[in-house]
Protein backbone atom coordinates (compact mmCIF):
# COMPACT_ATOMS: atom_id res chain seq x y z
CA UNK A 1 -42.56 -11.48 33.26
CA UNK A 2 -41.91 -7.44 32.33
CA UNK A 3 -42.80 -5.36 35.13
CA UNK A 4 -45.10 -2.66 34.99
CA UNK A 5 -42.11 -0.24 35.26
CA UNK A 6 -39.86 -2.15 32.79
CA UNK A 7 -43.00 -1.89 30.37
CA UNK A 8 -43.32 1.87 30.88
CA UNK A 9 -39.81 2.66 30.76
CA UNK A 10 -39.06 5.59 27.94
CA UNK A 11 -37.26 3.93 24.68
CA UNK A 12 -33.30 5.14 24.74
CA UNK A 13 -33.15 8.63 22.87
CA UNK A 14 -32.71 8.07 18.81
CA UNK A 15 -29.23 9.23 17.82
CA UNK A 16 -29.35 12.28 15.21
CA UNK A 17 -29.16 11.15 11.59
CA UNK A 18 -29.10 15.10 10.63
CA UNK A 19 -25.66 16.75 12.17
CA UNK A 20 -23.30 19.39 11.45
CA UNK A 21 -20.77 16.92 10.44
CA UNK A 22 -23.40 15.97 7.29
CA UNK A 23 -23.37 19.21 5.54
CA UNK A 24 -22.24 18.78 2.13
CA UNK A 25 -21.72 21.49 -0.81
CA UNK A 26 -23.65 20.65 -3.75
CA UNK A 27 -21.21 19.81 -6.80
CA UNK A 28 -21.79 21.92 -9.94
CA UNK A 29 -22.12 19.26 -12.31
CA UNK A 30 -24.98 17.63 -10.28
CA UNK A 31 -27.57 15.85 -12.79
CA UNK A 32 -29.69 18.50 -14.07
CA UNK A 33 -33.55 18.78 -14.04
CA UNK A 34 -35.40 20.44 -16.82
CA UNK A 35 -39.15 20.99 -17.12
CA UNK A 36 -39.51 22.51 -20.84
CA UNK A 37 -42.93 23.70 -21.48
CA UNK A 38 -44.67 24.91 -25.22
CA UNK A 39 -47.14 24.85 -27.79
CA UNK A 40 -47.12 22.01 -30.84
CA UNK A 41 -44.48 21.67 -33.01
CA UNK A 42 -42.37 24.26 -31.15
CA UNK A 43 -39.39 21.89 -30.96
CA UNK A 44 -39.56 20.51 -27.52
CA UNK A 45 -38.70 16.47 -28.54
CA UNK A 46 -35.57 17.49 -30.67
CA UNK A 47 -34.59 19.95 -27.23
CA UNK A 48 -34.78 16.60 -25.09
CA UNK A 49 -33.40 14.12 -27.65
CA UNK A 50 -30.33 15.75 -28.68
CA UNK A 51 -29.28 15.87 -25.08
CA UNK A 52 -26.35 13.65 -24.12
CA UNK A 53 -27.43 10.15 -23.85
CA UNK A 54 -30.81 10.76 -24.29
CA UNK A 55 -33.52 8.07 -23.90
CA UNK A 56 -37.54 8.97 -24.21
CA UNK A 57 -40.37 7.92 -22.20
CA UNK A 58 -43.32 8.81 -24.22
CA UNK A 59 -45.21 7.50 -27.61
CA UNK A 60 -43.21 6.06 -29.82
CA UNK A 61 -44.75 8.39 -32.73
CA UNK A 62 -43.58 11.76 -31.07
CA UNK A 63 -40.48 11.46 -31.96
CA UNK A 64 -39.50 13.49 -35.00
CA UNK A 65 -38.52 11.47 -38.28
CA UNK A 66 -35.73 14.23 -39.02
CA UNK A 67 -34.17 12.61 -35.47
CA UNK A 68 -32.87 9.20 -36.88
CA UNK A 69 -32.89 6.16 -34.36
CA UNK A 70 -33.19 7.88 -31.40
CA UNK A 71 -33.02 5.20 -28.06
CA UNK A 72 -36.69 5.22 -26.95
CA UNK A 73 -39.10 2.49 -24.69
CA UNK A 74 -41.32 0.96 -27.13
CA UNK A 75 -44.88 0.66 -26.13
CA UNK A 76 -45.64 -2.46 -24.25
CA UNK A 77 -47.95 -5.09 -25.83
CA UNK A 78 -51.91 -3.48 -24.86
CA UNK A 79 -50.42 0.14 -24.81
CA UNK A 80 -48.94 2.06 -21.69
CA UNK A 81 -50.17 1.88 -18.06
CA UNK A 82 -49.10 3.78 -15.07
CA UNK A 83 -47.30 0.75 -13.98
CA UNK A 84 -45.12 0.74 -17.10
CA UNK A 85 -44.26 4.05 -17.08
CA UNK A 86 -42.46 3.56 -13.29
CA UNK A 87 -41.08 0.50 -14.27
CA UNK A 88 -39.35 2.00 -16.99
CA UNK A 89 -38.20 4.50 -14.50
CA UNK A 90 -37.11 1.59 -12.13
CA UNK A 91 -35.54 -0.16 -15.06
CA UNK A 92 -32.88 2.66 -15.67
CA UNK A 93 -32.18 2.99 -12.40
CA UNK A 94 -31.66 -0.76 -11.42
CA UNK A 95 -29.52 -1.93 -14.47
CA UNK A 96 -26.46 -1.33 -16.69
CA UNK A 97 -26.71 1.14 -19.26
CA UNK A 98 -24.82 4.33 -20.98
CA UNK A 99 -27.58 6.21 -21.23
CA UNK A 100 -27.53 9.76 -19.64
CA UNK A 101 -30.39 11.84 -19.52
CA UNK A 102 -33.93 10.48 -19.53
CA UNK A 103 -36.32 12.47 -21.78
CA UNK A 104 -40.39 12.10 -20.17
CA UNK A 105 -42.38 13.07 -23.20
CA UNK A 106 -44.94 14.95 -21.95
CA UNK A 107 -46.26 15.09 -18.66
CA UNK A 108 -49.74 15.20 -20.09
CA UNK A 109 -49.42 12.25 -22.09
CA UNK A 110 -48.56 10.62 -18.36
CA UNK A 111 -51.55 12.41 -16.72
CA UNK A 112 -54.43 10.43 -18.26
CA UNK A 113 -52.27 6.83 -17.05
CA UNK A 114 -52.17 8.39 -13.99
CA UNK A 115 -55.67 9.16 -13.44
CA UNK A 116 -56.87 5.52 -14.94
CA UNK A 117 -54.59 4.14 -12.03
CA UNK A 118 -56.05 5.95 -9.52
CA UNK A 119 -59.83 5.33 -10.69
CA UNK A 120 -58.83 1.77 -11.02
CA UNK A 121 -57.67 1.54 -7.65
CA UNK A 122 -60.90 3.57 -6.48
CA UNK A 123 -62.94 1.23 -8.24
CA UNK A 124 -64.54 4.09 -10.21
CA UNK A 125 -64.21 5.14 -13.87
CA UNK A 126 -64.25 8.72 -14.19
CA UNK A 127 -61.14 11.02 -11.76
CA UNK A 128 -63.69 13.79 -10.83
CA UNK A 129 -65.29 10.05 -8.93
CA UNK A 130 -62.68 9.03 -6.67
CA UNK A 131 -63.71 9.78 -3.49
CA UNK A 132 -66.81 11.04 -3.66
CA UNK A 133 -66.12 14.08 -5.76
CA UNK A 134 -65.00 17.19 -4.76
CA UNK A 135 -61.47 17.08 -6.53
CA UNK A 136 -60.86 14.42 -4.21
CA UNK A 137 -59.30 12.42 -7.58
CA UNK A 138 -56.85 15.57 -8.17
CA UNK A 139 -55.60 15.21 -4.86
CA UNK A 140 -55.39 11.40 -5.19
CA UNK A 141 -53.23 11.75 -8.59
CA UNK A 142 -50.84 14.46 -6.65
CA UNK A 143 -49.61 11.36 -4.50
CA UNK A 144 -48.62 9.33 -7.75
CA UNK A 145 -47.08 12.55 -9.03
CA UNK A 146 -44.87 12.76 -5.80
CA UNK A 147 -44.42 8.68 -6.25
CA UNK A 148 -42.98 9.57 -9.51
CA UNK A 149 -40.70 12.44 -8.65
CA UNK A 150 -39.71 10.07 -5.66
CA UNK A 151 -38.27 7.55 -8.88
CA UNK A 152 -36.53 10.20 -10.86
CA UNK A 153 -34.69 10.93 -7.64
CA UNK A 154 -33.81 7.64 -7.37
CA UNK A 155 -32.48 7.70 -10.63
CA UNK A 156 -30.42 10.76 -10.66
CA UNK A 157 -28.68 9.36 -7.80
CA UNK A 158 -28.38 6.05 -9.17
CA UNK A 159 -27.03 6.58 -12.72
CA UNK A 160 -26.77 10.28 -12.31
CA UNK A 161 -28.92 10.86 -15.15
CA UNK A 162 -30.42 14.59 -16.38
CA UNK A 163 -34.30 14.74 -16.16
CA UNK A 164 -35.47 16.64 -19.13
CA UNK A 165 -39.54 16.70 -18.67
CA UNK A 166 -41.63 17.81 -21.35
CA UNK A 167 -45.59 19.45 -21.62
CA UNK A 168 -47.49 20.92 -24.01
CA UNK A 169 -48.74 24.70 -22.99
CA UNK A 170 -52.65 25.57 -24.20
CA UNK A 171 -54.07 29.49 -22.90
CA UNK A 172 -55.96 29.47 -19.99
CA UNK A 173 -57.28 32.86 -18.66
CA UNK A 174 -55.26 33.69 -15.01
CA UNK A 175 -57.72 35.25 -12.67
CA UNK A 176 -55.79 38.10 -10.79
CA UNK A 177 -56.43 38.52 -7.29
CA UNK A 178 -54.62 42.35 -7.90
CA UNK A 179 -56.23 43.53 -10.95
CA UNK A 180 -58.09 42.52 -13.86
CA UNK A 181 -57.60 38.85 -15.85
CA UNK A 182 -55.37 37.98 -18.60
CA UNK A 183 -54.61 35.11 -20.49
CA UNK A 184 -51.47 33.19 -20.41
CA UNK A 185 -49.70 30.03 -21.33
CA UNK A 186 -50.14 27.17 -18.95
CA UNK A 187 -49.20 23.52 -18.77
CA UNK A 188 -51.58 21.20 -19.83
CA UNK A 189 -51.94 19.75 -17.24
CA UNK A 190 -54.58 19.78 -13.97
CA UNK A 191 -53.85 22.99 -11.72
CA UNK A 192 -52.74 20.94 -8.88
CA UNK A 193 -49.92 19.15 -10.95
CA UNK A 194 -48.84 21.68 -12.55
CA UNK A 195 -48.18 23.71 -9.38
CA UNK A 196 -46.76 20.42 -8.17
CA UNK A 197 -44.11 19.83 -11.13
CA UNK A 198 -43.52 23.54 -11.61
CA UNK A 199 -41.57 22.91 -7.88
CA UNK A 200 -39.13 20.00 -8.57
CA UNK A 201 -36.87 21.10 -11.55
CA UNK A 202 -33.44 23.66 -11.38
CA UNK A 203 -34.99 25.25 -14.53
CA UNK A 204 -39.01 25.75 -15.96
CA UNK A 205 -38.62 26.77 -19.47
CA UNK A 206 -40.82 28.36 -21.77
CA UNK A 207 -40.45 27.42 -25.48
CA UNK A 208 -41.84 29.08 -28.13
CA UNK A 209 -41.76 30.77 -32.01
CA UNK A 210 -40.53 34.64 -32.07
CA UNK A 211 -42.96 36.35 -33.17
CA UNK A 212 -43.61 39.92 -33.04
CA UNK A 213 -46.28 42.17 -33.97
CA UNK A 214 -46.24 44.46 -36.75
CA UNK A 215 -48.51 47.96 -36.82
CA UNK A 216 -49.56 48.42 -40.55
CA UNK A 217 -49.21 52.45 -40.58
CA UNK A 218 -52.13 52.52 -43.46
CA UNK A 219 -54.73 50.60 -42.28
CA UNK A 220 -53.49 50.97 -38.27
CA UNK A 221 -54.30 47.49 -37.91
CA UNK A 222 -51.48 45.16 -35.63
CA UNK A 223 -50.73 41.07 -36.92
CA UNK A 224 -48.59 39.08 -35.52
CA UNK A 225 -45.16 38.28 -37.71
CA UNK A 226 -42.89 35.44 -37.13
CA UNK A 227 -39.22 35.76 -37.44
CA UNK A 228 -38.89 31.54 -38.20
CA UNK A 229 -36.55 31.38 -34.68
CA UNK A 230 -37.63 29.48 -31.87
CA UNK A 231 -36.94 30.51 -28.17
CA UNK A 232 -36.68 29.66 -24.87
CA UNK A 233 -37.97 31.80 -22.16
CA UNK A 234 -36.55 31.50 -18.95
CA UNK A 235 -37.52 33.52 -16.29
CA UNK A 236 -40.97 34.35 -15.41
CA UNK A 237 -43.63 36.66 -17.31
CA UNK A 238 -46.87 37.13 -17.08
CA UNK A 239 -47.80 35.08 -19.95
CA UNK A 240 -46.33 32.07 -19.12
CA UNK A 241 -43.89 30.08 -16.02
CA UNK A 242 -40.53 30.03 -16.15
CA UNK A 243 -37.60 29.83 -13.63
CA UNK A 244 -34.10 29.44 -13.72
CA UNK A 245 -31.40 28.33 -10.27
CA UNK A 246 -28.35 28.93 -12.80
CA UNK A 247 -28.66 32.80 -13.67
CA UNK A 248 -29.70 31.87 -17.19
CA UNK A 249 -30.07 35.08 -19.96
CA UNK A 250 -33.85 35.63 -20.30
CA UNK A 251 -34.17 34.44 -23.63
CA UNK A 252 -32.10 31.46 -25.37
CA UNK A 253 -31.93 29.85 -28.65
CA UNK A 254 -34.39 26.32 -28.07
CA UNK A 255 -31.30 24.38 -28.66
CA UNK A 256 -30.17 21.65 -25.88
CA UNK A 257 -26.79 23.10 -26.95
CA UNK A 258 -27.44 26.50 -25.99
CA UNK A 259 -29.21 25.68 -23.00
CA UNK A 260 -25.88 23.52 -21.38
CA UNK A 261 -23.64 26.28 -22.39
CA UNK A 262 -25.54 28.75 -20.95
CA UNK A 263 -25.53 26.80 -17.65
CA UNK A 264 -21.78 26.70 -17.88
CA UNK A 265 -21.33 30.38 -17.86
CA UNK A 266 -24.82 31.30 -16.75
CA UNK A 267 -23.95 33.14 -13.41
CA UNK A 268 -21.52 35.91 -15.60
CA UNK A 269 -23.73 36.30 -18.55
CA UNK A 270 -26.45 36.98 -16.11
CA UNK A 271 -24.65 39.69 -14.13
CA UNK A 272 -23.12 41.58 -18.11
CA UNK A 273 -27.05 41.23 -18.64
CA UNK A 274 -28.52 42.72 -15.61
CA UNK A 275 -25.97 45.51 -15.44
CA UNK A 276 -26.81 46.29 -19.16
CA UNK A 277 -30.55 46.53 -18.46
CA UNK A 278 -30.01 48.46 -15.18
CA UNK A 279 -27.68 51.03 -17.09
CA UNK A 280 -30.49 51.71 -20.37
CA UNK A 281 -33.25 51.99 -17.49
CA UNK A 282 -31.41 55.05 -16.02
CA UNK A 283 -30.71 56.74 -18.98
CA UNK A 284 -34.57 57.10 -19.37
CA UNK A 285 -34.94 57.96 -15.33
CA UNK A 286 -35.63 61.49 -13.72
CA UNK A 287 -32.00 62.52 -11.95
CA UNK A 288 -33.04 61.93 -8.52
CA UNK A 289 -34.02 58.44 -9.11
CA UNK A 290 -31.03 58.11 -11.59
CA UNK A 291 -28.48 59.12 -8.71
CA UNK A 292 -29.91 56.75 -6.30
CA UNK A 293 -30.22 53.91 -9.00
CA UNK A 294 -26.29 54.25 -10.10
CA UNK A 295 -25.44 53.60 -6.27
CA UNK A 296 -27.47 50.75 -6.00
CA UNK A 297 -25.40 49.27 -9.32
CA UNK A 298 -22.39 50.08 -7.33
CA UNK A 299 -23.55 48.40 -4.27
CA UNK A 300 -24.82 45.29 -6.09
CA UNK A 301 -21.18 44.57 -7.50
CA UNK A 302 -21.33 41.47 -9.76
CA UNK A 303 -24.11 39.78 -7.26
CA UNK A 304 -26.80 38.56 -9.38
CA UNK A 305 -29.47 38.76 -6.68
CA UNK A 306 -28.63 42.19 -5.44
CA UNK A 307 -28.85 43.04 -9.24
CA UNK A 308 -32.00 42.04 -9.70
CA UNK A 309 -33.22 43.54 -6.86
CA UNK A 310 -32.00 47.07 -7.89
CA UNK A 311 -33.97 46.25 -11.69
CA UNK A 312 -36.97 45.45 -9.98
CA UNK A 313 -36.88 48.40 -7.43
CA UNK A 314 -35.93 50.65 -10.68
CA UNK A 315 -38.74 49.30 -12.51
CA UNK A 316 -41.01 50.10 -9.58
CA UNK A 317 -40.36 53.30 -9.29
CA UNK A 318 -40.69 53.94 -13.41
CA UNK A 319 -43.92 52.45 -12.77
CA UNK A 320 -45.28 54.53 -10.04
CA UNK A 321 -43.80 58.27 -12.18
CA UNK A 322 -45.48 57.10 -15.18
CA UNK A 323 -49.02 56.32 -13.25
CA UNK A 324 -48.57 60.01 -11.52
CA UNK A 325 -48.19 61.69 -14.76
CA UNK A 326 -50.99 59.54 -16.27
């Protein structure tokens, strides 16, 4: 029989798992993972299909005709569950296969599954249910969001696959705690999620038709024109989410083409970019802010960070002369 000082004896200390020695660099041509967000028709299932090796999670009806036989998961007997959709997931990453990038088409066509998992679980029928109320069912659906992300993982390291996620954006007006409200673009998808998913990828990419607007000079009156090209946006703006971890260009062509390429020589096209826009900001600047400007483009060197940092501080300042002499 264990004594009583056997019994309260402290466990042996845990080795580390976490040291010094398991510090790794991260390669460059790690799997990539893409969140491309837009309105209808923009172009966002050709963008994920004519990536390398692509292979779409989604209805088997969004995929454009124009496409060919594009690899897809048909739609199992009854129509999609939540289930499905992971096992799908699970299937890539547990068996042989050439494909190489997995195309989820949309996130809001997922959402809805979701939700009718967690209600069924909950033994309720409506999300805004679970629980009680309260957004309790948002919550609930943000642990089968990280459930999911926890499977893509899984099967980037795996296969070493490319996550290209899809959404469609609708308007939504953005209350702003600093000023007054606007509208923007936003994923269509519940505010929790989308805060959630706007996390995980190396890239958040706004897709959309260039238009512009055009000022009649008769009639004074402004419409929007479109130019026929279709963009992607890449680093934030008011009207919409974007980021970028690969010094992308602002603005790309919505080609998965010019998206890789740009990845490849993002860092340099970045700094040409910056330095360009730094440069046409100070010839517009008083001379005092001019002067100091040019030495922080000389300090910055070919850093992309410091760059930025010396646009937005140049901006700033523009911003606070033109408000004085307003």
């Amino acid at each position: 029989m264990a004594t009583t000082s056997a019994r309260s004896a402290a466990p042996p200390p845990r080795p580390p798992r976490v040291t010094l020695a398991s510090i790794v660099k991260r390669a460059n041509n790690a799997p990539l993972r893409v969140l491309l967000h837009g309105v209808e028709g923009v172009g966002k299932t050709t963008f994920g299909a004519t990536a390398p090796g692509a292979i779409v999670l989604g209805p088997e009806d969004g995929i454009p005709r124009e496409l060919g036989e594009v690899p897809h998961f048909p739609p199992p007997e009854g129509g999609w569950t939540w289930p499905d959709v992971v096992d799908a997931v699970r299937a890539l990453a547990t068996g042989e296969h050439d494909h190489k990038t997995l195309v989820v088409d949309t996130l809001d066509w997922l959402e809805p599954l979701l939700w009718a998992e967690v209600c069924a679980r909950a033994g309720v029928t409506a999300i805004e249910d679970v629980g009680g109320g309260y957004g309790k069912g948002y919550v609930a659906a943000l642990d089968g969001w990280r459930g999911f992300i926890a499977e893509l993982e899984q099967l980037r390291r795996a296969k070493g696959m490319n996550i290209i996620l899809l959404a469609h954006s609708v308007i939504r007006s953005f209350k702003n705690p600093v000023g007054d409200d606007y509208d923007r673009f936003e994923m269509k998808l519940n505010a929790k999620a989308a805060g959630l998913w706007k996390e995980w990828p190396d890239a958040v990419l706004f897709a959309a038709h260039d238009d512009v607007a055009s000022k009649d000079s008769r009639t004074k009156r402004v419409r929007g024109v479109s130019t026929g090209a279709r963009v992607v946006r890449t680093v934030h703006h008011a009207a919409y989410d974007a980021k970028n971890r690969f010094g992308l260009p602002e603005e790309l062509a919505l080609s998965w083409a010019a998206f890789a390429g740009a990845v490849e020589t993002g860092p340099a096209t970045r700094v040409a970019e910056l330095r360009a826009s730094i440069e046409e900001l100070l010839k517009e600047a008083p001379e005092r802010l001019a002067k100091a400007g040019a030495g922080l483009l000389e300090r910055a060197g070919d850093d992309p960070t410091k760059l930025a940092e010396a646009q937005n501080w140049i901006l700033q300042k523009l911003g606070d002369g033109q408000q004085k002499v307003a």
